[in-house]
C-alpha atoms as a PDB file:
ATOM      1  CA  UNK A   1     243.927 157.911 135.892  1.00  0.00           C
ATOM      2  CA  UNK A   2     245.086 154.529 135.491  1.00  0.00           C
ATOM      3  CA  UNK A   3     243.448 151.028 136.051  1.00  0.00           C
ATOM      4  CA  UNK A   4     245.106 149.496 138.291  1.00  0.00           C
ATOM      5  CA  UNK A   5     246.233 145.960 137.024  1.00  0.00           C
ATOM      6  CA  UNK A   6     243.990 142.833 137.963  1.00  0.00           C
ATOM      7  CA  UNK A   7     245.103 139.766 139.572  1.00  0.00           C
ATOM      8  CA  UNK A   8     243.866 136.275 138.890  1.00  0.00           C
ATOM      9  CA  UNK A   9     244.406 133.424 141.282  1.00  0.00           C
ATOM     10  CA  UNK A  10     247.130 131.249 140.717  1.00  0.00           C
ATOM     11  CA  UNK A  11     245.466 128.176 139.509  1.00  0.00           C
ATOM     12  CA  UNK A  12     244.427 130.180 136.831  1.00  0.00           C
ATOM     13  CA  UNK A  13     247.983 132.063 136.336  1.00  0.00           C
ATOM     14  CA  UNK A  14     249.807 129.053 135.987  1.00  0.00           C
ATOM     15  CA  UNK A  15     247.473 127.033 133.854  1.00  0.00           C
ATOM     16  CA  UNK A  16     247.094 129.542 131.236  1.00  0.00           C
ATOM     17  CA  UNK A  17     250.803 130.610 131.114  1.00  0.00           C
ATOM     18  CA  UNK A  18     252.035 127.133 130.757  1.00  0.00           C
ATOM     19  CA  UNK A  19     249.391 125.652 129.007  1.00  0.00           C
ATOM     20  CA  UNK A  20     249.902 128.241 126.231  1.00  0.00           C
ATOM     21  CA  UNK A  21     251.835 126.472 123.786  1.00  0.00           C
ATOM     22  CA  UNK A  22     249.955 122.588 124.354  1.00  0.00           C
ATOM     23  CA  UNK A  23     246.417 123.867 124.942  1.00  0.00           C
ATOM     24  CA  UNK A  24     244.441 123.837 128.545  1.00  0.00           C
ATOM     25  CA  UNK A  25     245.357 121.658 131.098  1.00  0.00           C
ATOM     26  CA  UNK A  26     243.266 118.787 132.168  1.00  0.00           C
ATOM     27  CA  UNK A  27     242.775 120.711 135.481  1.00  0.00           C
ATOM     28  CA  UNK A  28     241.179 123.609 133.858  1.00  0.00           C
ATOM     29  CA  UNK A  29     239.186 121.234 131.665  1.00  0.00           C
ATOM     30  CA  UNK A  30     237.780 119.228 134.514  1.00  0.00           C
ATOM     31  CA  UNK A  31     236.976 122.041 136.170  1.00  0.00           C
ATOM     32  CA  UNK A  32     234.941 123.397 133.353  1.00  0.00           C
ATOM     33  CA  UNK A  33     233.331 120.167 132.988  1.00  0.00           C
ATOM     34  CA  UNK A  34     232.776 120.479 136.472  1.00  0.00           C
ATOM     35  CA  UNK A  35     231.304 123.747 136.206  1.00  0.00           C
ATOM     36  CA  UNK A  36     229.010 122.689 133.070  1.00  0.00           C
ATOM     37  CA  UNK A  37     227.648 119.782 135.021  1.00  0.00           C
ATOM     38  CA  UNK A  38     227.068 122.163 138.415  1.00  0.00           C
ATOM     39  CA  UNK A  39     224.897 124.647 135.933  1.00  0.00           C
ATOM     40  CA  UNK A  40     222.999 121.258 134.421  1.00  0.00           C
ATOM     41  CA  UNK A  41     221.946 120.567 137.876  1.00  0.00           C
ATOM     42  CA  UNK A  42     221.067 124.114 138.678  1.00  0.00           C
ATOM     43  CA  UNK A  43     219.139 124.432 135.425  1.00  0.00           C
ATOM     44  CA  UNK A  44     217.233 120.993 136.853  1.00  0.00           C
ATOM     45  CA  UNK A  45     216.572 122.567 139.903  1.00  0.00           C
ATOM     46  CA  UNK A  46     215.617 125.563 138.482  1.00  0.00           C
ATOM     47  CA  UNK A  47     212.661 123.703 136.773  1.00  0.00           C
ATOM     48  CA  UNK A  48     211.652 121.555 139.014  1.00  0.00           C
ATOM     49  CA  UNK A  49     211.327 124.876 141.364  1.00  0.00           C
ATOM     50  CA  UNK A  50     209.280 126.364 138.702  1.00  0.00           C
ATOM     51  CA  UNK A  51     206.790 122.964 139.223  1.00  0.00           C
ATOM     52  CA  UNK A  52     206.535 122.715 142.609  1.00  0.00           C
ATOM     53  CA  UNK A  53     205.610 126.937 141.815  1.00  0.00           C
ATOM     54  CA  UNK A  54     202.634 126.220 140.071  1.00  0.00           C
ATOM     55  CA  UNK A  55     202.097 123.043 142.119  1.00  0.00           C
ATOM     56  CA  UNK A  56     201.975 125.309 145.295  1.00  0.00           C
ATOM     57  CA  UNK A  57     199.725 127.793 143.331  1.00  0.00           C
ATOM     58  CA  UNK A  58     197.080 125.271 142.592  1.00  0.00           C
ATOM     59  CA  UNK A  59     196.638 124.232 145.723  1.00  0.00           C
ATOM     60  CA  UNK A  60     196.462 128.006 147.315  1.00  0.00           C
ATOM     61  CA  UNK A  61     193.539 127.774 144.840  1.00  0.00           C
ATOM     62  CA  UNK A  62     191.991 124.709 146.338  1.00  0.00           C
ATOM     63  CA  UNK A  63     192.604 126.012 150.224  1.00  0.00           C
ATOM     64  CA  UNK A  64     190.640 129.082 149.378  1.00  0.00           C
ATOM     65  CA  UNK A  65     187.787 127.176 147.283  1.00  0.00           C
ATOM     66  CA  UNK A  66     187.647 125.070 150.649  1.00  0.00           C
ATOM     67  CA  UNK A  67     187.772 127.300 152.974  1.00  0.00           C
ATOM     68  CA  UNK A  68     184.499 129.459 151.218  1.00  0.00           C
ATOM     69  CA  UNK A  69     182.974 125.798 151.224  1.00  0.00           C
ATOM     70  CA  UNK A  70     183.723 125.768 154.912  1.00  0.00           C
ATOM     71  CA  UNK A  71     182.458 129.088 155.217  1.00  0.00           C
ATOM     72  CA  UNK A  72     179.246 128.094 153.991  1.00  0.00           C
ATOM     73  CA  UNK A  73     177.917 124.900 155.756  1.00  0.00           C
ATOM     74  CA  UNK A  74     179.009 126.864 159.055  1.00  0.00           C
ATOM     75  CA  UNK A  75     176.655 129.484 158.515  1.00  0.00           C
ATOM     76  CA  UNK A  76     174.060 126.954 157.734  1.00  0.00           C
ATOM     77  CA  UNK A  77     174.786 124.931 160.701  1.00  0.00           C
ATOM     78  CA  UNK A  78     174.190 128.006 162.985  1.00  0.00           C
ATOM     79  CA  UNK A  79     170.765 128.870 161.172  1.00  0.00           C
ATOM     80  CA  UNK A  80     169.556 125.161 161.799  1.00  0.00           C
ATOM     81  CA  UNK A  81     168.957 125.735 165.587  1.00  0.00           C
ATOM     82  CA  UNK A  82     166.511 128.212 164.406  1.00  0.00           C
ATOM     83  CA  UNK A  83     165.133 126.514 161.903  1.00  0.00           C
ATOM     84  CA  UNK A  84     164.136 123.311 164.291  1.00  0.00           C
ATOM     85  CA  UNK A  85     162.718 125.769 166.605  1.00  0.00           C
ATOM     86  CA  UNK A  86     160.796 127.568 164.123  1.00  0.00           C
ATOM     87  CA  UNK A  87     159.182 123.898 163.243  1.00  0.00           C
ATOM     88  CA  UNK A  88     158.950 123.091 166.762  1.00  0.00           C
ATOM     89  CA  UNK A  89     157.124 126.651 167.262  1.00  0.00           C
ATOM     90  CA  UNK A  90     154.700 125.984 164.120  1.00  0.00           C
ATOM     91  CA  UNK A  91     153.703 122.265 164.930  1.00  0.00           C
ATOM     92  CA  UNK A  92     152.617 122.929 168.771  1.00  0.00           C
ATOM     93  CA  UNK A  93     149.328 124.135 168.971  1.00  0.00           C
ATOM     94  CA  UNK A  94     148.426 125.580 172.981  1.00  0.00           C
ATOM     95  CA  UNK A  95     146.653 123.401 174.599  1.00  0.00           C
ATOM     96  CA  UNK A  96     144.035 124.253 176.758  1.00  0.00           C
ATOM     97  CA  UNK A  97     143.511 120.951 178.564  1.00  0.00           C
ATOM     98  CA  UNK A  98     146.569 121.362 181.516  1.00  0.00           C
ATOM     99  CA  UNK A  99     146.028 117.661 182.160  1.00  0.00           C
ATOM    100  CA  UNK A 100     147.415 115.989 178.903  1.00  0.00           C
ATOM    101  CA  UNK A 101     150.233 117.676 177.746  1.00  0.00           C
ATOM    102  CA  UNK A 102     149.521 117.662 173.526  1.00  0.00           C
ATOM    103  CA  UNK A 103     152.446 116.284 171.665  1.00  0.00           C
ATOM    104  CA  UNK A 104     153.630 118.592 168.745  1.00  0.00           C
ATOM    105  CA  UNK A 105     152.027 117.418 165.511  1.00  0.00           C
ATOM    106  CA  UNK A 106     154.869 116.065 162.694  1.00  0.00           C
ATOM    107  CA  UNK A 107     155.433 117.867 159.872  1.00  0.00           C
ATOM    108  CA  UNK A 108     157.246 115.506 157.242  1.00  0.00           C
ATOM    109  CA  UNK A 109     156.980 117.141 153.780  1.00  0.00           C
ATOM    110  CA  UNK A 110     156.862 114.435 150.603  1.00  0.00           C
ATOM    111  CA  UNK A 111     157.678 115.738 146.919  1.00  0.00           C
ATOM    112  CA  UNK A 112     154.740 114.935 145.187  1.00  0.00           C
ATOM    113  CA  UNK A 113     156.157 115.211 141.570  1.00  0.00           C
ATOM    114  CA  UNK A 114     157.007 111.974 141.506  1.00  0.00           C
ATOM    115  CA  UNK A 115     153.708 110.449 143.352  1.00  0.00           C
ATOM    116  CA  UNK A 116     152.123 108.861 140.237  1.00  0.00           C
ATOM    117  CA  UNK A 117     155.391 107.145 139.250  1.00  0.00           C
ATOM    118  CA  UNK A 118     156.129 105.722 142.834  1.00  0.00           C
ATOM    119  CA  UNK A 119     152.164 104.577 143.031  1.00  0.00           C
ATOM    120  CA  UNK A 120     152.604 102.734 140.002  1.00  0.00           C
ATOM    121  CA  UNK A 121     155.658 101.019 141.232  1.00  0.00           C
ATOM    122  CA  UNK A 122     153.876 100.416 144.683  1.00  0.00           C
ATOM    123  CA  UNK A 123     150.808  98.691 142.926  1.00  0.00           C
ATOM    124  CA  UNK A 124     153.514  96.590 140.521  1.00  0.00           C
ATOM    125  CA  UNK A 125     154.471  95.414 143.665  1.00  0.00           C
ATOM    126  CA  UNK A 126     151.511  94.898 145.801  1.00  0.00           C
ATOM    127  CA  UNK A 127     150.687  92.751 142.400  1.00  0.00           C
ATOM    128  CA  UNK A 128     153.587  90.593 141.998  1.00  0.00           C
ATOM    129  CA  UNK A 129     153.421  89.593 146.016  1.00  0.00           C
ATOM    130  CA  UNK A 130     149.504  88.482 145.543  1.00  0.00           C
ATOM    131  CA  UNK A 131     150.712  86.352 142.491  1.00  0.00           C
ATOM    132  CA  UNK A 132     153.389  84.889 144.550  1.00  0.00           C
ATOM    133  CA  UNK A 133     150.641  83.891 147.352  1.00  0.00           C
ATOM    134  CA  UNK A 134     148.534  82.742 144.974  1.00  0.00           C
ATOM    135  CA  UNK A 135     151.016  80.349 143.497  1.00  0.00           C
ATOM    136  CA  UNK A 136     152.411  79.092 146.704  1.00  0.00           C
ATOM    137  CA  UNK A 137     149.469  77.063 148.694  1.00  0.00           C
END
């Protein structure tokens, strides 16, 4: 078995054979500067791939945080038709008059944590407007 003999290409032949005796040729060098500055640019691009990689990442993380967010207030939207008829169903009371129809009564529901801070603030200021009357004639 023997190998059979490998060919280079000519530009490579010639350059080596006669460049030999005074070192490479400045063909063969510029090429291989050439080369060098082709794999600086790929290692560049290679990097910045990398980046827009994780970039792209992130954001898959943010689509999917959004879309469970979106997720959400839709199913709350859908139960609020039920909700305002629920309200609408506990505020009516039958009527047994036919003649006037009876208006639902309104049910508005006021924290009342906070009552004996915002009376203060409401008597400060039912206080400070009687001043001011009092002072202008």
């Amino acid at each position: 078995m023997s190998i059979p003999p490998r060919s280079f290409p000519s530009h490579l032949r010639g350059s080596s054979i006669s460049g030999s005796g005074a070192g490479p040729s400045p063909a063969l060098v510029a090429r291989i500067e050439e080369k060098k500055a082709e794999l600086e640019n790929l290692k560049q691009l290679r990097d910045l791939s990398a980046a827009v990689a994780g970039q792209m990442e992130a954001l898959e993380q943010k689509l999917s945080t959004l879309s469970d967010g979106t997720e959400a207030i839709a199913t709350v939207m859908s139960n609020w038709h039920n909700v305002l008829r629920a309200i609408n169903m506990a505020s009516t009371k039958p009527s047994g008059d036919g003649d006037t129809p009876q208006l639902p009564q309104t049910l508005v529901r006021i924290p009342t944590e906070h009552a004996p801070a915002l009376q203060a603030q409401a008597d400060a200021a039912a206080e400070a407007e009687a001043e001011q009357k009092q002072e202008t004639p």
